[in-house]
C-alpha atoms as a PDB file:
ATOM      1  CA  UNK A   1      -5.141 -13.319   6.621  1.00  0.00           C
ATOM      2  CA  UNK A   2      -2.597 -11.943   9.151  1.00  0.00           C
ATOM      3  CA  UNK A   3      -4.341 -10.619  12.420  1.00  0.00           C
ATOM      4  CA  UNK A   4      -3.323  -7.214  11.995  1.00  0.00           C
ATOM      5  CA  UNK A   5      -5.471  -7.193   8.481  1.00  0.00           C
ATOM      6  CA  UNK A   6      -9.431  -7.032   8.273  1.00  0.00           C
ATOM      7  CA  UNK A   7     -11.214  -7.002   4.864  1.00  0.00           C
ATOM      8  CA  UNK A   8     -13.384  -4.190   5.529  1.00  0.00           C
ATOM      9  CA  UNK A   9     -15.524  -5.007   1.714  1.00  0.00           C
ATOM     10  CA  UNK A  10     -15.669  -7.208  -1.091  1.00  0.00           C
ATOM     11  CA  UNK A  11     -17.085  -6.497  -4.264  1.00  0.00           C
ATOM     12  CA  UNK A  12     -16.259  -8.640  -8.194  1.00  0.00           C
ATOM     13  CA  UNK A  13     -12.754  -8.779  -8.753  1.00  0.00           C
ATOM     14  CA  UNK A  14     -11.378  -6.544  -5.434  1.00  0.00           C
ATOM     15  CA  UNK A  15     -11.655  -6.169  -1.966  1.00  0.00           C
ATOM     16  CA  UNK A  16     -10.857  -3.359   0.687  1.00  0.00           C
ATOM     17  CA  UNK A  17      -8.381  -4.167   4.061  1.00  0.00           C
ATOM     18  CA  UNK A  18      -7.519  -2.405   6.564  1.00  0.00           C
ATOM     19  CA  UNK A  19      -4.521  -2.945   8.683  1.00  0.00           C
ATOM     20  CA  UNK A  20      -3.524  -1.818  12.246  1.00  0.00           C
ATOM     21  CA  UNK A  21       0.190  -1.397  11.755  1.00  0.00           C
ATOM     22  CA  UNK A  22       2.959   1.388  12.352  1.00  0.00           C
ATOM     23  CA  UNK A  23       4.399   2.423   8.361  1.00  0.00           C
ATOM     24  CA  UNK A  24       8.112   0.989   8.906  1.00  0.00           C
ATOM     25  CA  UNK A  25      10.622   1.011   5.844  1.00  0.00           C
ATOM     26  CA  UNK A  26       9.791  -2.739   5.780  1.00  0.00           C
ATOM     27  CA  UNK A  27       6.170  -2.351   5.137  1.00  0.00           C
ATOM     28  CA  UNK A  28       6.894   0.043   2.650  1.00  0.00           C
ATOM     29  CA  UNK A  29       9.288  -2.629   0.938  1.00  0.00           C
ATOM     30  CA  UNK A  30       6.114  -5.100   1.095  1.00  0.00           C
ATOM     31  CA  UNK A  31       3.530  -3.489  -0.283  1.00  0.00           C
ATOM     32  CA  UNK A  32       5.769  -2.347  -3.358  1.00  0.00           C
ATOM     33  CA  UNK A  33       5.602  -5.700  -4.538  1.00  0.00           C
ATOM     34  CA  UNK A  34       1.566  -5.586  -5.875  1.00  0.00           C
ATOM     35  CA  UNK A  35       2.804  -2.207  -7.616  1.00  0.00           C
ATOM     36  CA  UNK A  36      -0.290  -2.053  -9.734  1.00  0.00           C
ATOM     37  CA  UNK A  37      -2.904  -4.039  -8.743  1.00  0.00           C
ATOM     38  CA  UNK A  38      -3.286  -2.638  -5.262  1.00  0.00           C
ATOM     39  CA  UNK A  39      -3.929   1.524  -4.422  1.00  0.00           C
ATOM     40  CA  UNK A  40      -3.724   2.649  -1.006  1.00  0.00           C
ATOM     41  CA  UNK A  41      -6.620   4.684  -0.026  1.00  0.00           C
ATOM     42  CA  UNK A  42      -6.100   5.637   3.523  1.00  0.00           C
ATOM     43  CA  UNK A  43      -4.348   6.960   5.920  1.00  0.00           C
ATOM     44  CA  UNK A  44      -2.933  10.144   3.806  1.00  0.00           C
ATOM     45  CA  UNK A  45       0.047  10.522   4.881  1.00  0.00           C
ATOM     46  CA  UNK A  46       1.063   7.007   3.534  1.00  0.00           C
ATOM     47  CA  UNK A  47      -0.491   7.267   0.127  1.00  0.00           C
ATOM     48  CA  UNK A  48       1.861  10.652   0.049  1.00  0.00           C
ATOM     49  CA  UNK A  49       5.074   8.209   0.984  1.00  0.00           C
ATOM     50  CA  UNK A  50       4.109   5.636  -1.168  1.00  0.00           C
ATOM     51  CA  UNK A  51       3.840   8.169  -4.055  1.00  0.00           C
ATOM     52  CA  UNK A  52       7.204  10.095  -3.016  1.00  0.00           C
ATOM     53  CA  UNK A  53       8.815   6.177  -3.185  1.00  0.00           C
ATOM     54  CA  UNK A  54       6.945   5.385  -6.490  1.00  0.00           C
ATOM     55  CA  UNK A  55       8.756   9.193  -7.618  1.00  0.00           C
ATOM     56  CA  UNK A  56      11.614   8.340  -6.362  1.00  0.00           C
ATOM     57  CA  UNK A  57      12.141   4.437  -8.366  1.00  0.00           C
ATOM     58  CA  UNK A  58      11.190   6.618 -11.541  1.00  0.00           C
ATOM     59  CA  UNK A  59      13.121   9.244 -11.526  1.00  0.00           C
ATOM     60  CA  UNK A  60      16.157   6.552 -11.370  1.00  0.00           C
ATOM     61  CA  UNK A  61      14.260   5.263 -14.728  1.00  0.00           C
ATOM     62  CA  UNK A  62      14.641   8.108 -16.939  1.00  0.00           C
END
């Protein structure tokens, strides 16, 4: 694990991080790359960015 990550739980088959990190276009670009498997819970106002990028790729899809 990278020091700015702590897995905060673990249950069967997932676990919960948290990361202390500012939101840069780069992270952004990173965690695009789980698409799927991973949701972002937390803070709001990423999970709102995320889902305007995810918006964004699709609309370019259709």
């Amino acid at each position: 694990m990278h020091y700015s990550q702590e897995e905060t739980e673990q249950h069967d088959g997932w676990s919960l991080f948290g990361y202390y990190l500012a939101p840069t276009n780069e992270f952004y670009r990173k965690i695009l790359a789980p698409r799927e498997f991973m949701e972002i819970v937390s803070p709001e106002e990423v999970r709102q960015e995320y889902a305007a990028i995810l918006e964004k790729m699709l609309g370019q899809h259709r």
